[in-house]
N, C-alpha and C. Protein backbone atom coordinates (compact mmCIF):
# COMPACT_ATOMS: atom_id res chain seq x y z
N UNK A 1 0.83 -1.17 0.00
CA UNK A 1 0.00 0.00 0.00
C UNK A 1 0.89 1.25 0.00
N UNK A 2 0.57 2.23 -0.79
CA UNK A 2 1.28 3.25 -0.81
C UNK A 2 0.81 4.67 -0.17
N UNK A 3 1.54 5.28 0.09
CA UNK A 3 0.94 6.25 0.97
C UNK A 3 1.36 7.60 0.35
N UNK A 4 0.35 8.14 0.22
CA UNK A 4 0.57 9.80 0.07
C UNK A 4 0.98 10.87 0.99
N UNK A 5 2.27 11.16 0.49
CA UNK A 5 2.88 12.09 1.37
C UNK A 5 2.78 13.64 0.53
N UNK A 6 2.13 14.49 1.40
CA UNK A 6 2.22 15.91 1.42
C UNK A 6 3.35 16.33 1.46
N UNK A 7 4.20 16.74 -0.30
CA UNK A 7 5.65 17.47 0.02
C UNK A 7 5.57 18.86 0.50
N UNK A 8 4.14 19.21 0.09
CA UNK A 8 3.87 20.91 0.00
C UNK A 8 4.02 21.38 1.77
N UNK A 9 3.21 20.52 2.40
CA UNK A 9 3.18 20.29 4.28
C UNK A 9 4.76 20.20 4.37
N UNK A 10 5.53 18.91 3.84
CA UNK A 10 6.72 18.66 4.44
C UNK A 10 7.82 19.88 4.32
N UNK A 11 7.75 20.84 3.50
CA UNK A 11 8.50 21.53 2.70
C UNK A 11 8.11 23.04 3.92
N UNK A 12 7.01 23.35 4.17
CA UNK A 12 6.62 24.17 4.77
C UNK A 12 7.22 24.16 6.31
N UNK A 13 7.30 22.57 6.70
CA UNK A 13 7.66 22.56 8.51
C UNK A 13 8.85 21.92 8.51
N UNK A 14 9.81 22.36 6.72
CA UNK A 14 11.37 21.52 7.09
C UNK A 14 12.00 22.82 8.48
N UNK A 15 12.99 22.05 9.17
CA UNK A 15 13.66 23.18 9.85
C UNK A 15 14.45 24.25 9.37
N UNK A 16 14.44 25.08 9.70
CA UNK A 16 15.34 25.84 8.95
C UNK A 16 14.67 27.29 8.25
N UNK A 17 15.30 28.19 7.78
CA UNK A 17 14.79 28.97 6.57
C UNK A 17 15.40 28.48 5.29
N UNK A 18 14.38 28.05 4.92
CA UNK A 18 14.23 27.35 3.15
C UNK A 18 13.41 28.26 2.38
N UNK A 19 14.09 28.64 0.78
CA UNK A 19 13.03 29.30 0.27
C UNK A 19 13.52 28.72 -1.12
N UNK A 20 12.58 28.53 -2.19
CA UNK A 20 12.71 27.64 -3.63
C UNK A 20 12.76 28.95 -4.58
N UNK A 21 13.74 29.22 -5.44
CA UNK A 21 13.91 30.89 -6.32
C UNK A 21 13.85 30.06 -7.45
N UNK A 22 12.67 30.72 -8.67
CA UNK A 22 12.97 30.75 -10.20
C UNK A 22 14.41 30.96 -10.49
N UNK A 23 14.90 30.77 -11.86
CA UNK A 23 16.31 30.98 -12.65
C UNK A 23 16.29 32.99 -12.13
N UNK A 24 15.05 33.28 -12.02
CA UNK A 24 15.32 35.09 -12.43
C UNK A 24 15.29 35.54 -10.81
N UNK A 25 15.67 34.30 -10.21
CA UNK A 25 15.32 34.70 -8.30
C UNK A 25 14.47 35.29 -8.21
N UNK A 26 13.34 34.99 -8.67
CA UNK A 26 11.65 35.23 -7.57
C UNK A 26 11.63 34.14 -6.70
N UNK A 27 10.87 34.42 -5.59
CA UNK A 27 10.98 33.75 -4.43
C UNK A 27 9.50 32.76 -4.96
N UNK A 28 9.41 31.55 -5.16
CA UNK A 28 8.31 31.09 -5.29
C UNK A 28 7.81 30.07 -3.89
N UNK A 29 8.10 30.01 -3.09
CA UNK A 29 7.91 29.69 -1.95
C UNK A 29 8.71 29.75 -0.99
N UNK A 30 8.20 29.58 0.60
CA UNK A 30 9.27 29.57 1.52
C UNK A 30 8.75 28.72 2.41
N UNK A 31 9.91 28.20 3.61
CA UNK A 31 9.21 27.46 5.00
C UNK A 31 8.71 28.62 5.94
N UNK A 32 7.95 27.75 7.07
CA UNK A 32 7.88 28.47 7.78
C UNK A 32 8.89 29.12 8.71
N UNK A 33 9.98 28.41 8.61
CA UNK A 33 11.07 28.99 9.40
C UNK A 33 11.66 30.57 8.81
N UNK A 34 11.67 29.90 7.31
CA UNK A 34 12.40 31.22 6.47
C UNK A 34 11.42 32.73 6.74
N UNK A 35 10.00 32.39 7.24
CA UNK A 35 9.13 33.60 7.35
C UNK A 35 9.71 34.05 8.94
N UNK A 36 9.90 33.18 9.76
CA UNK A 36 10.43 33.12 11.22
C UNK A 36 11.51 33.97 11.17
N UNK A 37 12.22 33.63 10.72
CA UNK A 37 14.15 34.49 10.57
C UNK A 37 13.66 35.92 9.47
N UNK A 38 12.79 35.61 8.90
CA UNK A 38 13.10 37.03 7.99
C UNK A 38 12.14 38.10 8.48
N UNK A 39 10.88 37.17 9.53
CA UNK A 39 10.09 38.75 10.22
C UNK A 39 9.14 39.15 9.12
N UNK A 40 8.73 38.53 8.24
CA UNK A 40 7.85 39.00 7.15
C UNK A 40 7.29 37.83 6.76
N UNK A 41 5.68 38.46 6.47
CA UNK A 41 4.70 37.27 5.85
C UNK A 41 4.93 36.78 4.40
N UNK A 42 4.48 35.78 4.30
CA UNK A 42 4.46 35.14 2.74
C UNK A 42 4.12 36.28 1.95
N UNK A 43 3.09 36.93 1.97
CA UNK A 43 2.71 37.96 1.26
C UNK A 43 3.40 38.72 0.96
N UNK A 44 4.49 39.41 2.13
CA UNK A 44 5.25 40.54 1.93
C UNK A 44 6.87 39.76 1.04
N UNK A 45 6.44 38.22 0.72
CA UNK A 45 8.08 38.08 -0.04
C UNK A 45 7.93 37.26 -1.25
N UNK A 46 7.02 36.32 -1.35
CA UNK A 46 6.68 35.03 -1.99
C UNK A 46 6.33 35.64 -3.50
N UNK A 47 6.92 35.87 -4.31
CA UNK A 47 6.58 36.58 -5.86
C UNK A 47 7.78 37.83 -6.48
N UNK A 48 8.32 37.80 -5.61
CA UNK A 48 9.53 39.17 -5.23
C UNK A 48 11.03 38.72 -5.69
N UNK A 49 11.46 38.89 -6.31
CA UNK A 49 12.76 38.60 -6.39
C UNK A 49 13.58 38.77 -5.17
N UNK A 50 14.48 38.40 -4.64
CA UNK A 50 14.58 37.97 -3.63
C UNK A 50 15.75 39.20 -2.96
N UNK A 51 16.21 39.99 -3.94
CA UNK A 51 17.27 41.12 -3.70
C UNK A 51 16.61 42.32 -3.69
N UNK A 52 15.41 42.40 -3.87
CA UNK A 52 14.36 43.11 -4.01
C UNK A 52 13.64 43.38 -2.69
N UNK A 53 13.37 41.76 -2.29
CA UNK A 53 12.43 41.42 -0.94
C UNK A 53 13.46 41.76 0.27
N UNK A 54 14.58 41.51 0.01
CA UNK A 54 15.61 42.14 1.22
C UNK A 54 16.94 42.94 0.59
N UNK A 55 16.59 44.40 0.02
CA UNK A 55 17.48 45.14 -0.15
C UNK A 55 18.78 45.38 0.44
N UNK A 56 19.19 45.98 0.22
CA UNK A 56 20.87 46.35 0.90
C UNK A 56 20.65 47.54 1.77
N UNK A 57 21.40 47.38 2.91
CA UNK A 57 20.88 48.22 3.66
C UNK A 57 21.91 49.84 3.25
N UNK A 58 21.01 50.83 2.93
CA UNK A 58 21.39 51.66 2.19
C UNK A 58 22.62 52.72 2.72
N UNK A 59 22.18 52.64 4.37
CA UNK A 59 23.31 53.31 5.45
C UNK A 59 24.57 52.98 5.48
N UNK A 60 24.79 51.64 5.23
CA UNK A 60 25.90 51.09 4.91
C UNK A 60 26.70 51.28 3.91
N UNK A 61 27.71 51.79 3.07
CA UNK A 61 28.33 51.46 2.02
C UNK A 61 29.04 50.43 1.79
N UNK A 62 29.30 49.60 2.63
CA UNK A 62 30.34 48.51 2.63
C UNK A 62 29.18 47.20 3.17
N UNK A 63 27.77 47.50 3.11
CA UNK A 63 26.85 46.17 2.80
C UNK A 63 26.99 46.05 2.23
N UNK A 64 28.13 44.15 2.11
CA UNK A 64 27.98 43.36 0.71
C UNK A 64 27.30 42.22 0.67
N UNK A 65 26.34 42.31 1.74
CA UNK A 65 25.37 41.08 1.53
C UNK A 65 25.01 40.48 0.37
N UNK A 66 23.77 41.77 -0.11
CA UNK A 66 23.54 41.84 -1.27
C UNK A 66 24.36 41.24 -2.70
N UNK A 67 25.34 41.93 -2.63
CA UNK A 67 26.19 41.33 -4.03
C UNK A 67 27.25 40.28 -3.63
N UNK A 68 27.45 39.48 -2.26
CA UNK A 68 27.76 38.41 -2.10
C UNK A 68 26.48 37.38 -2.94
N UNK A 69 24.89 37.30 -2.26
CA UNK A 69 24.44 36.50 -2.16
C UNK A 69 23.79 36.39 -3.93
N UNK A 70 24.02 37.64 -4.58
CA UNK A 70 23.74 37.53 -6.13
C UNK A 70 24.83 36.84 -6.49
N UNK A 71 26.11 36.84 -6.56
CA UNK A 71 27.45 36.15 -6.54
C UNK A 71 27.40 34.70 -6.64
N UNK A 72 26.61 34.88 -5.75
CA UNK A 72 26.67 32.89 -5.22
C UNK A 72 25.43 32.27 -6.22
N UNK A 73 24.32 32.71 -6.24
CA UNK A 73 23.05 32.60 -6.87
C UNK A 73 23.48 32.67 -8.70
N UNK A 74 24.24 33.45 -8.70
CA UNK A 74 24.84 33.42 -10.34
C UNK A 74 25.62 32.06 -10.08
N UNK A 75 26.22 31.73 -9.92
CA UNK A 75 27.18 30.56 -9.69
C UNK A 75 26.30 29.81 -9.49
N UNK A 76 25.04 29.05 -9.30
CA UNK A 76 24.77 28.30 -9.02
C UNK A 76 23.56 28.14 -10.25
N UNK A 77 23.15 29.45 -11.04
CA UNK A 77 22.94 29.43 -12.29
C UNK A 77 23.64 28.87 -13.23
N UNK A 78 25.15 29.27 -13.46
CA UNK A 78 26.06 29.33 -14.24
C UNK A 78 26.48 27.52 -14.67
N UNK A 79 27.13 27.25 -12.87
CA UNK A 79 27.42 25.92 -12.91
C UNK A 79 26.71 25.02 -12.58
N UNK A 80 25.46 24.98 -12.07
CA UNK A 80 24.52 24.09 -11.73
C UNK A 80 24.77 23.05 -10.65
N UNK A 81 25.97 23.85 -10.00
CA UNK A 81 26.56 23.39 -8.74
C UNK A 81 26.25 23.96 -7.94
N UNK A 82 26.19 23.67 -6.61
CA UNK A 82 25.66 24.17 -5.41
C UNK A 82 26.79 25.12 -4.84
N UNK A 83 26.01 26.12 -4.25
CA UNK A 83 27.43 26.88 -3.67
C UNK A 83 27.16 27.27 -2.15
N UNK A 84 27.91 27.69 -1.47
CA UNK A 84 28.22 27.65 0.20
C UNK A 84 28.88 29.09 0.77
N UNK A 85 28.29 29.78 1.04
CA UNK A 85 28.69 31.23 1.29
C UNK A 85 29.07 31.13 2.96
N UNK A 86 30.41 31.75 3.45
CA UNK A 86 30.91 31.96 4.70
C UNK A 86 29.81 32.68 5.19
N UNK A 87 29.74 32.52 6.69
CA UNK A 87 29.09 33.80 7.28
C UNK A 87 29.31 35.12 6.78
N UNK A 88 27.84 35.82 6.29
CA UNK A 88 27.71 36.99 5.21
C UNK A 88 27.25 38.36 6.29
N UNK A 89 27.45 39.12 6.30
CA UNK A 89 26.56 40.58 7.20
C UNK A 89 25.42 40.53 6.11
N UNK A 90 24.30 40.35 6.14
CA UNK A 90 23.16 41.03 5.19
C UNK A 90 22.19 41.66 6.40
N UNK A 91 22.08 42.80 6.36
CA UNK A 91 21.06 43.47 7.32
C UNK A 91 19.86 43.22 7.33
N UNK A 92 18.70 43.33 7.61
CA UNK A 92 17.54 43.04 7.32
C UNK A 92 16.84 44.01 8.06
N UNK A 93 15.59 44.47 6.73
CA UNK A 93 15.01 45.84 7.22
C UNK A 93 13.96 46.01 8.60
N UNK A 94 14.08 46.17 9.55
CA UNK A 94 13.25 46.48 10.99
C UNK A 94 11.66 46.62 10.49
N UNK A 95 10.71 45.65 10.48
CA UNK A 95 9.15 45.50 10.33
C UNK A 95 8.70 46.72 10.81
N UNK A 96 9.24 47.16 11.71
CA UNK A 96 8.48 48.51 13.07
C UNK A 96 8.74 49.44 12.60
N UNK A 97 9.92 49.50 11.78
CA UNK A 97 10.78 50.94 11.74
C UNK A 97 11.04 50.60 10.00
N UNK A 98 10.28 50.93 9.08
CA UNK A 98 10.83 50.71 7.89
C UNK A 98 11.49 52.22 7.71
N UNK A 99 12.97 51.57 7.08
CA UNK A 99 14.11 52.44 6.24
C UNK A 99 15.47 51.92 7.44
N UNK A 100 15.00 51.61 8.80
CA UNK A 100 16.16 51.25 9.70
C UNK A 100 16.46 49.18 9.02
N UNK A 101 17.40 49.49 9.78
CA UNK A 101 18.08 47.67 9.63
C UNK A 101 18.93 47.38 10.54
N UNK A 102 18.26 45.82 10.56
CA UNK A 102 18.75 45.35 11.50
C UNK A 102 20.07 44.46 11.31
N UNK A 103 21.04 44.76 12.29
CA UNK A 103 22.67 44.16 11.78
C UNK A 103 22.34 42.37 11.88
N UNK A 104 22.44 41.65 11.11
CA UNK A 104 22.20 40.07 10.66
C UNK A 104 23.43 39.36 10.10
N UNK A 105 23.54 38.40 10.44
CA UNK A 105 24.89 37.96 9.96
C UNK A 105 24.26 36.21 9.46
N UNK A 106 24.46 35.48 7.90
CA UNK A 106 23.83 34.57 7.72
C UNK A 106 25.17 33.38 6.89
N UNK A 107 24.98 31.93 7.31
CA UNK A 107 25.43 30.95 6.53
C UNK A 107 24.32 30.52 5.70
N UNK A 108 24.84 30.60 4.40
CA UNK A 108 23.64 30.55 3.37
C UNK A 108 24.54 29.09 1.99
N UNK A 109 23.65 28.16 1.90
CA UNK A 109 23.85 27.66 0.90
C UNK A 109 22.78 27.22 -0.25
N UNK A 110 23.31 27.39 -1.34
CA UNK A 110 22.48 27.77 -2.16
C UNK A 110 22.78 26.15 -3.62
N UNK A 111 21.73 25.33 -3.38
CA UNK A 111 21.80 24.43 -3.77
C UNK A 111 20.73 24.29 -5.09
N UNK A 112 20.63 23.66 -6.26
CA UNK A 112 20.24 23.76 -7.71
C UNK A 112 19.08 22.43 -7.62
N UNK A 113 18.05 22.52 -8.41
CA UNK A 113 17.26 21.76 -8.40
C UNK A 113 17.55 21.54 -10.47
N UNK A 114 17.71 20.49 -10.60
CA UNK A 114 17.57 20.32 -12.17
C UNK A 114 17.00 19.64 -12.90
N UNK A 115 16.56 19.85 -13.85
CA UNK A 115 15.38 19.46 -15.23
C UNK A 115 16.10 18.36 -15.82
N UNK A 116 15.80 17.05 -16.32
CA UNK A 116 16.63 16.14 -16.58
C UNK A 116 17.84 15.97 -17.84
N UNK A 117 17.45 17.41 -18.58
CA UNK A 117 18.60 17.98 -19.12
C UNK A 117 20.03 18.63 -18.72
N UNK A 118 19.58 18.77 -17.09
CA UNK A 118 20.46 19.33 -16.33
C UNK A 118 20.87 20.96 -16.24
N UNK A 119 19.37 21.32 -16.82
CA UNK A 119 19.04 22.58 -16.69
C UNK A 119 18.64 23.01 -15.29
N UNK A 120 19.24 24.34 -14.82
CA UNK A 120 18.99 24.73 -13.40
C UNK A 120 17.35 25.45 -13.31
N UNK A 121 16.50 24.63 -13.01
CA UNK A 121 15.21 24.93 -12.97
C UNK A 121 14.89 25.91 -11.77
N UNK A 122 15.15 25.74 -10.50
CA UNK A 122 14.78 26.28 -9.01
C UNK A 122 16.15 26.15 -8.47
N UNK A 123 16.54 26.89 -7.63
CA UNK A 123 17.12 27.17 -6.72
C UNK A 123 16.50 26.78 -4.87
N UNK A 124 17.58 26.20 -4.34
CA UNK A 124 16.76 25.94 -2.89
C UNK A 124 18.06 26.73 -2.39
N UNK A 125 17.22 27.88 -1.39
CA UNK A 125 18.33 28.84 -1.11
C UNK A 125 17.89 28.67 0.58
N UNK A 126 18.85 28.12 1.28
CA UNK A 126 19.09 27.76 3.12
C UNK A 126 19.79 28.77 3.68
N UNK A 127 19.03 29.62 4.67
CA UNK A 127 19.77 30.64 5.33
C UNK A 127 19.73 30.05 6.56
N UNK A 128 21.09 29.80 7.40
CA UNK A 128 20.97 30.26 9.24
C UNK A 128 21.34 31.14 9.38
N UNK A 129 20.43 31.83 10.27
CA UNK A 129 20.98 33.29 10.91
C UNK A 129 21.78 32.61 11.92
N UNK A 130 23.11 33.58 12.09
CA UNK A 130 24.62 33.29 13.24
C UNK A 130 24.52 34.78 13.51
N UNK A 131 23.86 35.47 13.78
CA UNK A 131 24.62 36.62 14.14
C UNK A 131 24.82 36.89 15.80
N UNK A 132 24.13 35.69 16.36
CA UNK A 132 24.27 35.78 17.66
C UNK A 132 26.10 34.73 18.12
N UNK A 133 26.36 33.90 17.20
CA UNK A 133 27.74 33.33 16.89
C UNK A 133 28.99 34.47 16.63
N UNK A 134 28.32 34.82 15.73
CA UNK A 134 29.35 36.38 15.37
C UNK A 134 29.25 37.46 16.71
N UNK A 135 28.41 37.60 17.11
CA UNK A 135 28.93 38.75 18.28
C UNK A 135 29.36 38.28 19.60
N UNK A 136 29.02 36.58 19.85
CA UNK A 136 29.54 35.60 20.78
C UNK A 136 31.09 35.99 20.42
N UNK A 137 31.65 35.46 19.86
CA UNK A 137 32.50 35.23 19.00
C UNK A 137 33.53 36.85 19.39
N UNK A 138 32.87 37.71 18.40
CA UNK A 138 33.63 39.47 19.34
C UNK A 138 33.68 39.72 20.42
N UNK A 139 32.71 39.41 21.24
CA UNK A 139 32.60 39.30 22.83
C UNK A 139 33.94 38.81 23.15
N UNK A 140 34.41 37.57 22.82
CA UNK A 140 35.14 36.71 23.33
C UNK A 140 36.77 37.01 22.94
N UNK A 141 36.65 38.23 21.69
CA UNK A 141 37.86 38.20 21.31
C UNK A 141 38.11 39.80 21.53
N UNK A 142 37.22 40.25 22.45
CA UNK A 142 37.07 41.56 22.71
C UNK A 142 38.36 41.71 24.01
């Protein structure tokens, strides 16, 4: 007997922030975790290109979140290999206070889903937020 398993359920309560990006990085779904860590509803990200849905924080000149995590996302277009970004600073904009941001620090890997041509169809893009590691971490070397 075979049993029907709900990937759409499983995909929603994997751990983690998981989110699945078109080739043009629109965000076409996320977990619930990824709504957890990013502070914003499905609504406010799920259709959005994803550099779009979390801009660069503009105060900064030396936020390279942003063009790290396009970096990696091209590369994983390009070669259809998965790629693995060091702990990144990407800020993330304050829900309460829009135009402020909040200092975020993320291990992000960004792994290829492919068409049996070995065309890069979706992107599965895994963020952990560390930014509580990173200021552990200065604390300690303070």
């Amino acid at each position: 007997m075979t049993q029907h398993i709900d990937y759409r359920a499983a995909f929603k309560n994997l751990p983690g922030a998981v989110a699945l990006l078109d080739p043009d990085l629109v965000i076409l779904d996320v977990s619930n975790g990824y709504l957890d860590a990013a502070g914003r509803g499905a609504d406010e990200i799920v259709g959005r290109n994803i550099l779009e849905a979390f801009p660069e924080n503009p105060r900064d000149p030396a936020d390279t979140g942003p063009r790290d995590l396009r970096t990696s996302l091209e590369s994983v277009l390009t070669t259809g290999a998965p790629s693995f970004m060091n702990p990144t600073r990407y800020d993330v904009e304050d829900r309460g206070n829009p135009g402020e941001f909040e200092e975020r620090y993320w291990a992000v890997a960004n792994t290829p889903v492919c068409d049996k041509d070995g065309q890069v169809m979706m992107i599965v893009h895994m963020a952990q937020e560390v930014t509580h590691v990173i200021r552990t971490a200065r604390a300690t070397n303070a």
